[in-house]
C-alpha atoms as a PDB file:
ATOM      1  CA  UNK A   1     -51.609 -10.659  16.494  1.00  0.00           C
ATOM      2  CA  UNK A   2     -51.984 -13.993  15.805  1.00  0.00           C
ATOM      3  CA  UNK A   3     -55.918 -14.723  14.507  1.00  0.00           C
ATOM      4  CA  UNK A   4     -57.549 -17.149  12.685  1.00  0.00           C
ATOM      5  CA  UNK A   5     -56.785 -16.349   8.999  1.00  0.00           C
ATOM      6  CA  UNK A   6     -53.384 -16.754  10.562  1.00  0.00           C
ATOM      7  CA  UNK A   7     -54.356 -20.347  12.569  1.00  0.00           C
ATOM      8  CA  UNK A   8     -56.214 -21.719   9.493  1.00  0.00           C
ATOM      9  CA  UNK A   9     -53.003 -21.203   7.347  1.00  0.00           C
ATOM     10  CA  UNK A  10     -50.585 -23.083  10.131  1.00  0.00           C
ATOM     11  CA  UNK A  11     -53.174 -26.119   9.859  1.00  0.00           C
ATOM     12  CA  UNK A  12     -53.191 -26.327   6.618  1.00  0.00           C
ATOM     13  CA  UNK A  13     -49.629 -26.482   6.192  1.00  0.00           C
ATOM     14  CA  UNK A  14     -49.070 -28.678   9.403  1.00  0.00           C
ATOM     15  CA  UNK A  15     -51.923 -31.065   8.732  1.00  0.00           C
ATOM     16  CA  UNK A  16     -50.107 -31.754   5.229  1.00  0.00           C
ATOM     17  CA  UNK A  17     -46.821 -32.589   7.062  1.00  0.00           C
ATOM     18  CA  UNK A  18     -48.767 -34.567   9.657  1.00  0.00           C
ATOM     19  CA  UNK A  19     -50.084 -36.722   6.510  1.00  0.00           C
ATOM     20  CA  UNK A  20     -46.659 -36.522   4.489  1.00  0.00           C
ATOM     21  CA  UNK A  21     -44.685 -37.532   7.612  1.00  0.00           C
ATOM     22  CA  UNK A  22     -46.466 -40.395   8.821  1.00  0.00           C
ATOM     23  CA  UNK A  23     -45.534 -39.756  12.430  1.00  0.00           C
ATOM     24  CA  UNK A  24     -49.449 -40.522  13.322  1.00  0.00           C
ATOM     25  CA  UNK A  25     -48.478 -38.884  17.034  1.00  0.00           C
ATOM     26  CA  UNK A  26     -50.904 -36.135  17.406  1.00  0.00           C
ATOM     27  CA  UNK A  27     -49.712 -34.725  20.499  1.00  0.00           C
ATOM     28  CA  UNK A  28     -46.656 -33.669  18.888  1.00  0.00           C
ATOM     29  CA  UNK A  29     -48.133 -32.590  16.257  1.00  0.00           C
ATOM     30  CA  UNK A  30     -50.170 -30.169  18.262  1.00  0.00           C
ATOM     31  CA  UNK A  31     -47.449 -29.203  20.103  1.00  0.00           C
ATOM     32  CA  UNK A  32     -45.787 -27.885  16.346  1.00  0.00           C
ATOM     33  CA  UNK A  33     -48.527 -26.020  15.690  1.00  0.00           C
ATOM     34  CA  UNK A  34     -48.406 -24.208  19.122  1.00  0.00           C
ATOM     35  CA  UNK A  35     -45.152 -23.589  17.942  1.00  0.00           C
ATOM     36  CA  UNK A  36     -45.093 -22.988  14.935  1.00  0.00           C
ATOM     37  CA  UNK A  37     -47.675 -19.858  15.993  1.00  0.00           C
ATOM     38  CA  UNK A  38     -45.504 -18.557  18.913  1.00  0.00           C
ATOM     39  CA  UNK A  39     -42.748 -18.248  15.932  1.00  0.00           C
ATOM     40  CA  UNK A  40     -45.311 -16.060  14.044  1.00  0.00           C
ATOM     41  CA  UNK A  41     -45.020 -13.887  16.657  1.00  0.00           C
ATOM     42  CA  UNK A  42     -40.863 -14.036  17.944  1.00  0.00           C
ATOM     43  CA  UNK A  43     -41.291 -12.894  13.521  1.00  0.00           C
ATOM     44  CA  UNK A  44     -43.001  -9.728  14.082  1.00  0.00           C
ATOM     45  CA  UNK A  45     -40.946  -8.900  16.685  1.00  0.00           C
ATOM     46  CA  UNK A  46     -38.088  -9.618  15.119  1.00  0.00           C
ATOM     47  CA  UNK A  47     -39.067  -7.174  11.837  1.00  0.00           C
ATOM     48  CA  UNK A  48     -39.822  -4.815  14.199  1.00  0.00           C
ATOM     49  CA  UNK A  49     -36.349  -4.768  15.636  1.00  0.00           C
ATOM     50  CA  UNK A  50     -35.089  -4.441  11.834  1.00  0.00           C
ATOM     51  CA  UNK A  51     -36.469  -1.374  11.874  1.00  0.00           C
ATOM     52  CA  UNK A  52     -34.536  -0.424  15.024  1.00  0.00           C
ATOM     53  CA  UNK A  53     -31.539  -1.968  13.882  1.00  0.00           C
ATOM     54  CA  UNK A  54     -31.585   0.451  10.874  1.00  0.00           C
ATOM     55  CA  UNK A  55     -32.103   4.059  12.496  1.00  0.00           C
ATOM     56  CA  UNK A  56     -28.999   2.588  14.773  1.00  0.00           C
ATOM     57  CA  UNK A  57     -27.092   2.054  11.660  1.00  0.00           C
ATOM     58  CA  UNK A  58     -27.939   5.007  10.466  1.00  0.00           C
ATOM     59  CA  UNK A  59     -27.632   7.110  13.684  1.00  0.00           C
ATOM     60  CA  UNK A  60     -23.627   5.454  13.301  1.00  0.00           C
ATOM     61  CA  UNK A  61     -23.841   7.013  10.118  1.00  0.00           C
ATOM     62  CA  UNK A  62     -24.069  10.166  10.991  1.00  0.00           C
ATOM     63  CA  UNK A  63     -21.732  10.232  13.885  1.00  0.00           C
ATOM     64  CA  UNK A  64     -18.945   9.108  11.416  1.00  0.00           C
ATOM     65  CA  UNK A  65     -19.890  11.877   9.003  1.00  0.00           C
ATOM     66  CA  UNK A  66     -20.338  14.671  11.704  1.00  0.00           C
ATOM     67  CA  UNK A  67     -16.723  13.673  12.702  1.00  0.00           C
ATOM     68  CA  UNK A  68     -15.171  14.094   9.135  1.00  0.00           C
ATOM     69  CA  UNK A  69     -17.338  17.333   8.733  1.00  0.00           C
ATOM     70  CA  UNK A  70     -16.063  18.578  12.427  1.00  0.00           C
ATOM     71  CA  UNK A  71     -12.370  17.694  10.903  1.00  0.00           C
ATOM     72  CA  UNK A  72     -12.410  19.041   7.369  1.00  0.00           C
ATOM     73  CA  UNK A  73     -14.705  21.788   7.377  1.00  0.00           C
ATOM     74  CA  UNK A  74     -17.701  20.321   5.788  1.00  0.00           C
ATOM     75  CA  UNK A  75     -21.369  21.072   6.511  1.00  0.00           C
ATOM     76  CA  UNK A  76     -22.833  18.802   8.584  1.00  0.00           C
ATOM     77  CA  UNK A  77     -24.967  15.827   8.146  1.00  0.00           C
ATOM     78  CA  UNK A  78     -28.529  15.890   8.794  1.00  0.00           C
ATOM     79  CA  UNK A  79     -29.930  13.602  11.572  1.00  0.00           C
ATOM     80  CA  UNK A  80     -33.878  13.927  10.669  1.00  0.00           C
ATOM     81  CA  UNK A  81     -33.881  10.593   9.441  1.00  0.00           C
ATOM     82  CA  UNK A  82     -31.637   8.993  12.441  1.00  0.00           C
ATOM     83  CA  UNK A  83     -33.788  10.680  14.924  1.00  0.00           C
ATOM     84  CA  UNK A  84     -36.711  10.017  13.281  1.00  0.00           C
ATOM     85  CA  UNK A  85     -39.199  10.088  16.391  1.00  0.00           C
ATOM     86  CA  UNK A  86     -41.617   7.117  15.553  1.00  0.00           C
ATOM     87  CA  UNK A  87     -38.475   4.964  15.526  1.00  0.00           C
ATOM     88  CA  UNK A  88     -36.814   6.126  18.640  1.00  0.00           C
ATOM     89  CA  UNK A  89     -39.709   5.589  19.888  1.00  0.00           C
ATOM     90  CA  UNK A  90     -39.691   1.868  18.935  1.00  0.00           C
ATOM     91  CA  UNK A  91     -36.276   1.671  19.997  1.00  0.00           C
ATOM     92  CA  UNK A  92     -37.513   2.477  23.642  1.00  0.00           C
ATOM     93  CA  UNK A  93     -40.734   0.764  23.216  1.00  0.00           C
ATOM     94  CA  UNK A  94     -40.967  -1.817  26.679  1.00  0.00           C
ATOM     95  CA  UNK A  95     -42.922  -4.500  25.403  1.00  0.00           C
ATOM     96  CA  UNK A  96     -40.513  -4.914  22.465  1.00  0.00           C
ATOM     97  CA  UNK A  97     -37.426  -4.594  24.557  1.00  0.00           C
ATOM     98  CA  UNK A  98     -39.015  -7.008  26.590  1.00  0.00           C
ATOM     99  CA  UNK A  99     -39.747  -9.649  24.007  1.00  0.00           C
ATOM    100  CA  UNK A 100     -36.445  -9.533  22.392  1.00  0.00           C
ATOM    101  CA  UNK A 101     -34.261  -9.780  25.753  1.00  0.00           C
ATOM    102  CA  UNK A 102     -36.783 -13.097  26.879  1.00  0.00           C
ATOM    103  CA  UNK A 103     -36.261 -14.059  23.070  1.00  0.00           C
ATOM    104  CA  UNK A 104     -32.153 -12.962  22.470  1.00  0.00           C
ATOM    105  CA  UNK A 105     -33.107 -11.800  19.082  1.00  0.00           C
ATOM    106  CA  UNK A 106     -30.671  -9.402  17.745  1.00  0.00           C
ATOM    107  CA  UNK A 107     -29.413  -8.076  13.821  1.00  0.00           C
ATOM    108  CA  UNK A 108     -26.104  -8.036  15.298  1.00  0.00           C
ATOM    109  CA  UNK A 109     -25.030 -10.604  13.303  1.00  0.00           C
ATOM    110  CA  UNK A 110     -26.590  -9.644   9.834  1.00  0.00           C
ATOM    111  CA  UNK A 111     -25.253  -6.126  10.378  1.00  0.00           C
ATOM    112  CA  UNK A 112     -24.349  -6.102   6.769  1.00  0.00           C
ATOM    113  CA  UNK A 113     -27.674  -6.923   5.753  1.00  0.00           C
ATOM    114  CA  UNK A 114     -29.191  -3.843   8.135  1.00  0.00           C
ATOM    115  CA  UNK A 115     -26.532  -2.088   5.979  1.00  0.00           C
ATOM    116  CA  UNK A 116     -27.693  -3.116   2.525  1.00  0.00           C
ATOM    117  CA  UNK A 117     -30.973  -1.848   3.541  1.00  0.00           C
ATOM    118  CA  UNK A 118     -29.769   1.238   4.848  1.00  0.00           C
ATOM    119  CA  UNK A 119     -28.452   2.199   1.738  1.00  0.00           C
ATOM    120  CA  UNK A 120     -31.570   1.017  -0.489  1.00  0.00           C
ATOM    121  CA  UNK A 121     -32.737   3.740   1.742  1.00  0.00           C
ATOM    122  CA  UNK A 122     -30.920   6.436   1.138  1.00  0.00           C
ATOM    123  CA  UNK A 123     -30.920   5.930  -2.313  1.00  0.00           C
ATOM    124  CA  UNK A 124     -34.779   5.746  -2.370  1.00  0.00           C
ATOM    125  CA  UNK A 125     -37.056   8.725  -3.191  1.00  0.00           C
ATOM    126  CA  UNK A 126     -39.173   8.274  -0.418  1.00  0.00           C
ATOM    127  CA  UNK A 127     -35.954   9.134   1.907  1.00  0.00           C
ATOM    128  CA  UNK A 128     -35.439  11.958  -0.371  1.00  0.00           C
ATOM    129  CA  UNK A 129     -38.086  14.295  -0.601  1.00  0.00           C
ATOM    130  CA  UNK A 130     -38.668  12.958   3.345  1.00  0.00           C
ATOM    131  CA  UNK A 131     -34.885  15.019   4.353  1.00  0.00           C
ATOM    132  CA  UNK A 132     -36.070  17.484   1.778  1.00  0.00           C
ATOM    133  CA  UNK A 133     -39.599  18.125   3.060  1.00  0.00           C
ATOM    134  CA  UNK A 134     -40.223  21.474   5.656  1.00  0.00           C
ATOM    135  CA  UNK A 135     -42.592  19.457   7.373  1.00  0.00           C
ATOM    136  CA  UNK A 136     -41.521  18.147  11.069  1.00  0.00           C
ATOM    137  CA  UNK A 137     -43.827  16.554  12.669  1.00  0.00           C
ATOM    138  CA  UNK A 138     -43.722  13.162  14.732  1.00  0.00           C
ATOM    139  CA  UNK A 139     -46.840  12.152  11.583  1.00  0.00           C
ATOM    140  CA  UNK A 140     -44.403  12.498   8.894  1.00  0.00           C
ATOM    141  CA  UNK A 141     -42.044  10.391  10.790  1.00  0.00           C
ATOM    142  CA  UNK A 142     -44.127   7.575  11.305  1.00  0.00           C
ATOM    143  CA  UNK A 143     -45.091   7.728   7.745  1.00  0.00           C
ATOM    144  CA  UNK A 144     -41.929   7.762   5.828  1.00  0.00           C
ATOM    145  CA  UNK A 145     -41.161   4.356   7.854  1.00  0.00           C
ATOM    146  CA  UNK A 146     -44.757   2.963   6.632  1.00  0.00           C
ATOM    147  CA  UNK A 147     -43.857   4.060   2.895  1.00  0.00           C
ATOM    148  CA  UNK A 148     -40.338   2.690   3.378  1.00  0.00           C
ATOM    149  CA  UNK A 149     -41.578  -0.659   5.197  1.00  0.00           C
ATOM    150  CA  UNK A 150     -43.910  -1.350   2.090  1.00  0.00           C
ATOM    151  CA  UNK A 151     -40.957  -0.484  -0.392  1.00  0.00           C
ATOM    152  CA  UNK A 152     -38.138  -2.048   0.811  1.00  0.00           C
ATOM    153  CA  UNK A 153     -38.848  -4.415   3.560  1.00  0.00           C
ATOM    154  CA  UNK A 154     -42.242  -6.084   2.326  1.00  0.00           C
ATOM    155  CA  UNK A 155     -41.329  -7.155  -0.646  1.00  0.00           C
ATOM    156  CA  UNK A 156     -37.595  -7.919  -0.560  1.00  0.00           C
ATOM    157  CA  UNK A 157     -36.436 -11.610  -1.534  1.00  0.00           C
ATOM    158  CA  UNK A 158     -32.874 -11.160   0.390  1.00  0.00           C
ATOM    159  CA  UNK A 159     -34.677 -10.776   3.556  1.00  0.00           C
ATOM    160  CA  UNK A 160     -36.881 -13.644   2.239  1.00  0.00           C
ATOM    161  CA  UNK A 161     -33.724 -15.768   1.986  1.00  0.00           C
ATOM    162  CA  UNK A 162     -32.297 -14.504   5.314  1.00  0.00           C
ATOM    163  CA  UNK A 163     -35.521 -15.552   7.586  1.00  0.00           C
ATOM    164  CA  UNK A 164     -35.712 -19.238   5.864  1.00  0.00           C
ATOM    165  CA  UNK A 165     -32.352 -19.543   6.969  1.00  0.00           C
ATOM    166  CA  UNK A 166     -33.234 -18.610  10.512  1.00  0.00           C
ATOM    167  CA  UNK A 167     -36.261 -20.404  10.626  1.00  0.00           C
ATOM    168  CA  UNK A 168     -38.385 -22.618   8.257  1.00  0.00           C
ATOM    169  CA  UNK A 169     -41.676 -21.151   9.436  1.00  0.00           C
ATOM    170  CA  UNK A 170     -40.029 -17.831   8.940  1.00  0.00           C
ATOM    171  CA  UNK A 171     -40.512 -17.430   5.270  1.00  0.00           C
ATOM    172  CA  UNK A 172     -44.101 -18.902   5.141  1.00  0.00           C
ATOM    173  CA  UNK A 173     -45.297 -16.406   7.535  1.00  0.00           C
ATOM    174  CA  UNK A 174     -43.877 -13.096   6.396  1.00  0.00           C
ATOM    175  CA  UNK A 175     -46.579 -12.217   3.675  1.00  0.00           C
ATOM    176  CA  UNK A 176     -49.414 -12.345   6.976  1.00  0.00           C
ATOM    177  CA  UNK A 177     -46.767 -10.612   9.515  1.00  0.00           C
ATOM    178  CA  UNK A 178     -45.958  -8.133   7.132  1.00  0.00           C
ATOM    179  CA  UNK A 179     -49.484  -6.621   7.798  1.00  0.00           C
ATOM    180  CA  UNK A 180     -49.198  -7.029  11.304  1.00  0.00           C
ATOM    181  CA  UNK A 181     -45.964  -4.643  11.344  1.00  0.00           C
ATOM    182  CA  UNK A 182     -47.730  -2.147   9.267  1.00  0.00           C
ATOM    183  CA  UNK A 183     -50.990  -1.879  11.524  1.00  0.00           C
ATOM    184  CA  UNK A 184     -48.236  -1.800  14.438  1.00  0.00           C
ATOM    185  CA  UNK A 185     -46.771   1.607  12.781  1.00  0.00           C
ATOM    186  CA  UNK A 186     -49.813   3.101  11.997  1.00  0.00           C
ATOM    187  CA  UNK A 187     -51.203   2.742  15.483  1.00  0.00           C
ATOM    188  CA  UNK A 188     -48.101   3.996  17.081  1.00  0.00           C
ATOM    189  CA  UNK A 189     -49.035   7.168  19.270  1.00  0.00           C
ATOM    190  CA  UNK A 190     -46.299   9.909  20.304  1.00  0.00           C
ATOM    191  CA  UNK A 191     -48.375  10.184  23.801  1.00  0.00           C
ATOM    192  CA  UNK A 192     -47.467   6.489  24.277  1.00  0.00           C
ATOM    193  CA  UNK A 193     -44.202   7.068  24.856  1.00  0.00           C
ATOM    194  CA  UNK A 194     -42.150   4.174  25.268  1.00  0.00           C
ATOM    195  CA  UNK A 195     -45.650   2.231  27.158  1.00  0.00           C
ATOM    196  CA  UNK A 196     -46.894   2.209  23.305  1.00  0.00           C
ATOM    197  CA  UNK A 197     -48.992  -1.710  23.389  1.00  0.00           C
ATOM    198  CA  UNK A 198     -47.390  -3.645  20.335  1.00  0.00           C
ATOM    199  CA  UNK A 199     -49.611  -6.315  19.243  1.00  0.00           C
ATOM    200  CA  UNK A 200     -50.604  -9.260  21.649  1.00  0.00           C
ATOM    201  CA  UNK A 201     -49.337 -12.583  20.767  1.00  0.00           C
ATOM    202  CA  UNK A 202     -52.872 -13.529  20.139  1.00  0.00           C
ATOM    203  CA  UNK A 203     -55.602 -11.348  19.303  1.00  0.00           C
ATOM    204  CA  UNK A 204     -58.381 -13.716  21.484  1.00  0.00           C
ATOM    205  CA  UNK A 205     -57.312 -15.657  24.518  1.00  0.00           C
ATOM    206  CA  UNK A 206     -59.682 -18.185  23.050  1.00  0.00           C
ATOM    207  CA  UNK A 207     -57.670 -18.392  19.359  1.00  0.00           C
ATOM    208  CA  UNK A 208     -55.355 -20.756  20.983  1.00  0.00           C
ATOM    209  CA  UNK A 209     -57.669 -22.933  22.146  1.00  0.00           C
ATOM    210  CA  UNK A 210     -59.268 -23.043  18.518  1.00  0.00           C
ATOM    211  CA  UNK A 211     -56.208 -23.895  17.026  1.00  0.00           C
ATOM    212  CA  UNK A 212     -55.726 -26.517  19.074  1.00  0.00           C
ATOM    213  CA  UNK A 213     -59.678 -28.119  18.907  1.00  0.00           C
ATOM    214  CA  UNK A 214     -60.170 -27.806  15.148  1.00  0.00           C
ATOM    215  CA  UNK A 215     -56.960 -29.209  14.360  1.00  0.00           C
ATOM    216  CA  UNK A 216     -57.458 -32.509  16.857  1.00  0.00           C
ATOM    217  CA  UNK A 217     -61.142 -32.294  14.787  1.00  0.00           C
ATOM    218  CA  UNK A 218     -59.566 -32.492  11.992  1.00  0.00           C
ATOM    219  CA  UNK A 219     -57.207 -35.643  12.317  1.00  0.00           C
ATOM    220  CA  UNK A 220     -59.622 -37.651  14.752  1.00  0.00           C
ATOM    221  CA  UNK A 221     -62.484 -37.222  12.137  1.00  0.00           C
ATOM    222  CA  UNK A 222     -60.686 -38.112   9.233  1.00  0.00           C
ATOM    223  CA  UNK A 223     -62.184 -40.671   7.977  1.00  0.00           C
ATOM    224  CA  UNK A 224     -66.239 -39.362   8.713  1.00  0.00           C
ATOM    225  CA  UNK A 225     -64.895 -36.227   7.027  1.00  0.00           C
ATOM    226  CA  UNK A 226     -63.626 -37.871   3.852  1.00  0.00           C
ATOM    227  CA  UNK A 227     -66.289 -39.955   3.525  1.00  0.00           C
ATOM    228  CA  UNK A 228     -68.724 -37.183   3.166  1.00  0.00           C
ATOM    229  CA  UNK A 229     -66.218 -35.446   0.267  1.00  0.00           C
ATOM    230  CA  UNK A 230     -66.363 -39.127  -1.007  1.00  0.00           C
ATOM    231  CA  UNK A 231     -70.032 -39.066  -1.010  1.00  0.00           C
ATOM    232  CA  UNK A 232     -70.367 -35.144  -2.344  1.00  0.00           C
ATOM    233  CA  UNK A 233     -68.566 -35.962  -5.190  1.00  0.00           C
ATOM    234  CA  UNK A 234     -70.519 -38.059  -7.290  1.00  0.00           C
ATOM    235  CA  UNK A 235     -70.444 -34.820 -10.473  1.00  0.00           C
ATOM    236  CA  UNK A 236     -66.495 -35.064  -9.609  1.00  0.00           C
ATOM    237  CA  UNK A 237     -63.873 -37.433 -10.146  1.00  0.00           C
ATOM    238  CA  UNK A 238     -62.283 -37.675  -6.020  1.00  0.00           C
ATOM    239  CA  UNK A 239     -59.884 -39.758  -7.098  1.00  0.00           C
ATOM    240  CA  UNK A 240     -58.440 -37.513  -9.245  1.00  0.00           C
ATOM    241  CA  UNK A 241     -58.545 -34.482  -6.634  1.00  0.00           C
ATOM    242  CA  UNK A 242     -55.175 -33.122  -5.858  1.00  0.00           C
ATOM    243  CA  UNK A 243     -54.117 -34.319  -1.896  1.00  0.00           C
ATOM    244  CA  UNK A 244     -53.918 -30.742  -0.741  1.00  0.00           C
ATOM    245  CA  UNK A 245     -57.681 -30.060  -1.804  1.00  0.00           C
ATOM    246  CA  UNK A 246     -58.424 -33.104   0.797  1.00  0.00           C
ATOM    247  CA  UNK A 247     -56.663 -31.605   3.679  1.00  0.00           C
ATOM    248  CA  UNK A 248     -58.271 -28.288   3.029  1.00  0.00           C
ATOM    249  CA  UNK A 249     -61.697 -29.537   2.824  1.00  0.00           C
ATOM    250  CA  UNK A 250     -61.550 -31.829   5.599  1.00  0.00           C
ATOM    251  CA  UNK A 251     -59.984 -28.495   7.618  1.00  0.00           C
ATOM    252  CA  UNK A 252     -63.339 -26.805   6.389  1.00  0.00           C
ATOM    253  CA  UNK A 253     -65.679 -29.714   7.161  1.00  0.00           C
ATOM    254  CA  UNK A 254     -63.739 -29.978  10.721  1.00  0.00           C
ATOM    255  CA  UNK A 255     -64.517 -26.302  10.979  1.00  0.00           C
ATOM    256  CA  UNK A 256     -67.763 -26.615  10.038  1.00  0.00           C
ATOM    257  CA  UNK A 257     -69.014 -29.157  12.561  1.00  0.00           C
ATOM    258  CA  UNK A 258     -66.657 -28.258  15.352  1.00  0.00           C
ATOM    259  CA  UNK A 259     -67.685 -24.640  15.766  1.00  0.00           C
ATOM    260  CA  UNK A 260     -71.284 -23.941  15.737  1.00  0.00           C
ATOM    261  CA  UNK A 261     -70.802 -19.652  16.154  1.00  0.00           C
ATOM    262  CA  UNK A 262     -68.696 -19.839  12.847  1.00  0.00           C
ATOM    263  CA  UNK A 263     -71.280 -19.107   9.677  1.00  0.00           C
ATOM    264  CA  UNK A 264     -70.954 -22.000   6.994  1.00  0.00           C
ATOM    265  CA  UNK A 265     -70.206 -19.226   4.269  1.00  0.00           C
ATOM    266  CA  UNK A 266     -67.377 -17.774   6.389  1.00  0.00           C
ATOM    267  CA  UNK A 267     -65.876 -21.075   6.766  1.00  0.00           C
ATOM    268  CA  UNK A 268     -66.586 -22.027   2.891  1.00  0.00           C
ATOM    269  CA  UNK A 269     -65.220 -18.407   2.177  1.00  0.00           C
ATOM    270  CA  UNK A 270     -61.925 -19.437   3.818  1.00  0.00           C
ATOM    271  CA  UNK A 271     -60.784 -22.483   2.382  1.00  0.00           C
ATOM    272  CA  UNK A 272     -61.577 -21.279  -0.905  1.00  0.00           C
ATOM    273  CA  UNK A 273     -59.234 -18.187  -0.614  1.00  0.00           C
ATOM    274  CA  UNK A 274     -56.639 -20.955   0.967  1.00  0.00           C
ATOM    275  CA  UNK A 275     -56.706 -23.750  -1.671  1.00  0.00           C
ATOM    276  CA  UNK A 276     -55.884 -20.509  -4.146  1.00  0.00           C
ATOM    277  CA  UNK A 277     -53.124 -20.013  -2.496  1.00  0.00           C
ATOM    278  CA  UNK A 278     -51.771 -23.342  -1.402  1.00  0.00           C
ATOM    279  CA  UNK A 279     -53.507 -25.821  -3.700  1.00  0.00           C
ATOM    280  CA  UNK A 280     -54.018 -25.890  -8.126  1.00  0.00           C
ATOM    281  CA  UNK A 281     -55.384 -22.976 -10.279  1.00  0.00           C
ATOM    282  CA  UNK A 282     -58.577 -24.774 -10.708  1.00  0.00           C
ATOM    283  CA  UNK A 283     -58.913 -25.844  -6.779  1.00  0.00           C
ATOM    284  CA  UNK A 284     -60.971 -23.005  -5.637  1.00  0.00           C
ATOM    285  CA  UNK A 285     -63.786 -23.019  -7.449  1.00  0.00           C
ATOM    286  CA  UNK A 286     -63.906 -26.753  -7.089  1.00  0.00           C
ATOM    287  CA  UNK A 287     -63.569 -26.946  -3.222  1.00  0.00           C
ATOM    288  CA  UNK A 288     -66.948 -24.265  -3.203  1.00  0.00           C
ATOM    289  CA  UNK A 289     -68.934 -26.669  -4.989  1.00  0.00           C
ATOM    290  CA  UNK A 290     -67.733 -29.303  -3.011  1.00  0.00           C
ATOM    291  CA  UNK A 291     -67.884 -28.134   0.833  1.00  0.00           C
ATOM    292  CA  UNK A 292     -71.388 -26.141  -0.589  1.00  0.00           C
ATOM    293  CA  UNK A 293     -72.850 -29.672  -1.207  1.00  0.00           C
ATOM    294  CA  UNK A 294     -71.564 -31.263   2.106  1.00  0.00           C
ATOM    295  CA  UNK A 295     -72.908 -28.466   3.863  1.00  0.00           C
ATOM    296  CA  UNK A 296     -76.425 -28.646   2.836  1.00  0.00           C
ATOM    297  CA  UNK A 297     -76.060 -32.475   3.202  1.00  0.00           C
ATOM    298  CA  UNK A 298     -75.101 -32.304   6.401  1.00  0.00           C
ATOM    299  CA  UNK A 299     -77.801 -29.396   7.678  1.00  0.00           C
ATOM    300  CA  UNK A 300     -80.505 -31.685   5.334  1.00  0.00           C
ATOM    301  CA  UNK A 301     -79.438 -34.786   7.210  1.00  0.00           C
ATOM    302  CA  UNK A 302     -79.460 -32.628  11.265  1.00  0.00           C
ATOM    303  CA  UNK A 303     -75.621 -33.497  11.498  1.00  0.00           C
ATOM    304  CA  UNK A 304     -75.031 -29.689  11.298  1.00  0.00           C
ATOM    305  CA  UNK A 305     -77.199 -27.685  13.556  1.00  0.00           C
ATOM    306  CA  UNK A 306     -76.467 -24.200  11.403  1.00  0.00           C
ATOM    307  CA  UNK A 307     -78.625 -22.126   8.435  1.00  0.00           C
ATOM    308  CA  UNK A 308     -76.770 -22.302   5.070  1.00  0.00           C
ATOM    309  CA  UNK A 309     -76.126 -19.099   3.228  1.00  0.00           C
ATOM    310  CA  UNK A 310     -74.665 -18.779   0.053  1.00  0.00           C
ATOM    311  CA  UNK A 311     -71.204 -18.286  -0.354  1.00  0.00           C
ATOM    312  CA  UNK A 312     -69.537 -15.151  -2.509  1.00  0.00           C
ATOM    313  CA  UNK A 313     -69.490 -15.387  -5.567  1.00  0.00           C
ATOM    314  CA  UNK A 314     -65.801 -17.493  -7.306  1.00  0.00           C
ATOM    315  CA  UNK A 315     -64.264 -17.010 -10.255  1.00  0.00           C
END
């Protein structure tokens, strides 16, 4: 689960705080960013579990109204949607059951949150025409919870609030975990049974061991690194570069020189999209220019061993 779009993101944000903080101990630092990326995964377990916390909820739901329909007469309530078979099956799933035990995660006590969902649910039209539809089929199931993940678990700012209060990497990572959980459901397999493989913490053995390199490249190099943005950015003002743009670039120009199988415009291609995200409106098309002209300095000069190819095109 955890791959580099993922790592690049954590050392950004952690080589920041290493600068902000002025702790200057790398070894801890490195040991936050291991981490800080096992959290990224105890997260997508843990929104998996929300999804089996709500068919129990609802299951409860529909005992309780089976027993006042048993007691006055009424027609019974329809369990499609608590016996939806994708999310039994997650509920036996082994790897999950696993994780969670090792972890002691449990909704237990937000069950009035798993409640609040449960009825944004059942008041959704995706539920609707889902208990209203002929179809039965173990497909159907495992959609509706894809459609219903996207609608009201994806983008919902209680649950935002909920994980920052569990965790403060929690809320950072959801946006990248949420499309981890979705590529879980779609993958899910009836045949599986309950042996269905849930993501692996890390999608390379060797990811780890990238984190880990390029962000000791990046610290130990500092200074090399900035002087070549320094020396780049003779059509820019540096001084007047905002201090996230430096950590990003001198990231990139760790990446760059660290990891020889990694193309220059994949690495360029990177940053950019993070310093949109994490950096000024104007920062990405700056930081192309910029890393594009260290790059060809460097492969000019033989200090990077790699063939320069343009990056995409930035607006």
């Amino acid at each position: 689960m955890i791959n580099r779009e993922l790592i690049r993101i954590k050392i950004v944000q952690l080589t920041y705080a290493y600068y902000q903080n002025g702790t200057n101990n790398l070894n801890k630092a490195e040991n936050e960013l291991v981490y800080s990326l096992s959290m990224s995964y105890s997260l997508y377990n843990y929104l998996l579990l929300l999804i089996v916390a709500v068919t129990r909820e609802m299951r409860r739901r529909v005992e309780v109204g089976s027993s006042r329909a048993a007691r006055e007469g009424l027609p019974m309530p329809s369990n499609k949607f608590s016996e939806n078979r994708f999310a039994r099956q997650l509920e036996d799933n082994l790897m999950l059951q696993d994780f969670v035990e090792e972890q002691k995660l449990s909704w237990n006590d937000d069950i009035e949150f798993v409640r609040k969902i449960c009825n944004i649910i059942e008041q959704s039209q995706i539920y609707q025409e889902y208990m209203a539809a002929e179809e039965d089929t173990y497909e159907a199931d495992r959609e509706v919870w894809r459609k219903l993940y996207k609608a009201v678990i994806q983008e919902n700012a209680d649950l935002d609030a909920l994980l920052e209060e569990k965790s403060l990497y929690w809320n950072d990572d959801k946006e990248v975990v949420d499309t981890f959980v979705l590529k879980t459901i779609k993958r899910f397999d009836l045949s599986n049974g309950k042996k269905q493989e849930l993501l692996p913490e890390y999608d390379d053995e060797e990811d780890k061991a990238f984190a880990c390199k390029l962000f000791r490249a990046t610290i130990l190099n500092a200074d090399q690194y900035q002087r070549y943005m320094s020396d780049a950015s003779r059509n820019w003002d540096f001084s007047r570069l905002a201090y996230m743009d430096v950590v990003i670039m001198q990231i990139a120009i760790a990446e760059m020189m660290t990891f020889p199988n990694i193309p220059i415009s994949v690495t360029i291609n990177e940053y950019v999209d993070l310093a949109k995200l994490y950096s000024t409106a104007k920062s990405g098309g700056y930081i192309n220019g910029m890393l594009d002209t260290i790059a060809r300095y460097l492969v000019d000069s033989g200090e990077l061993l790699k063939a320069i190819d343009p990056p995409r095109s930035r607006k």
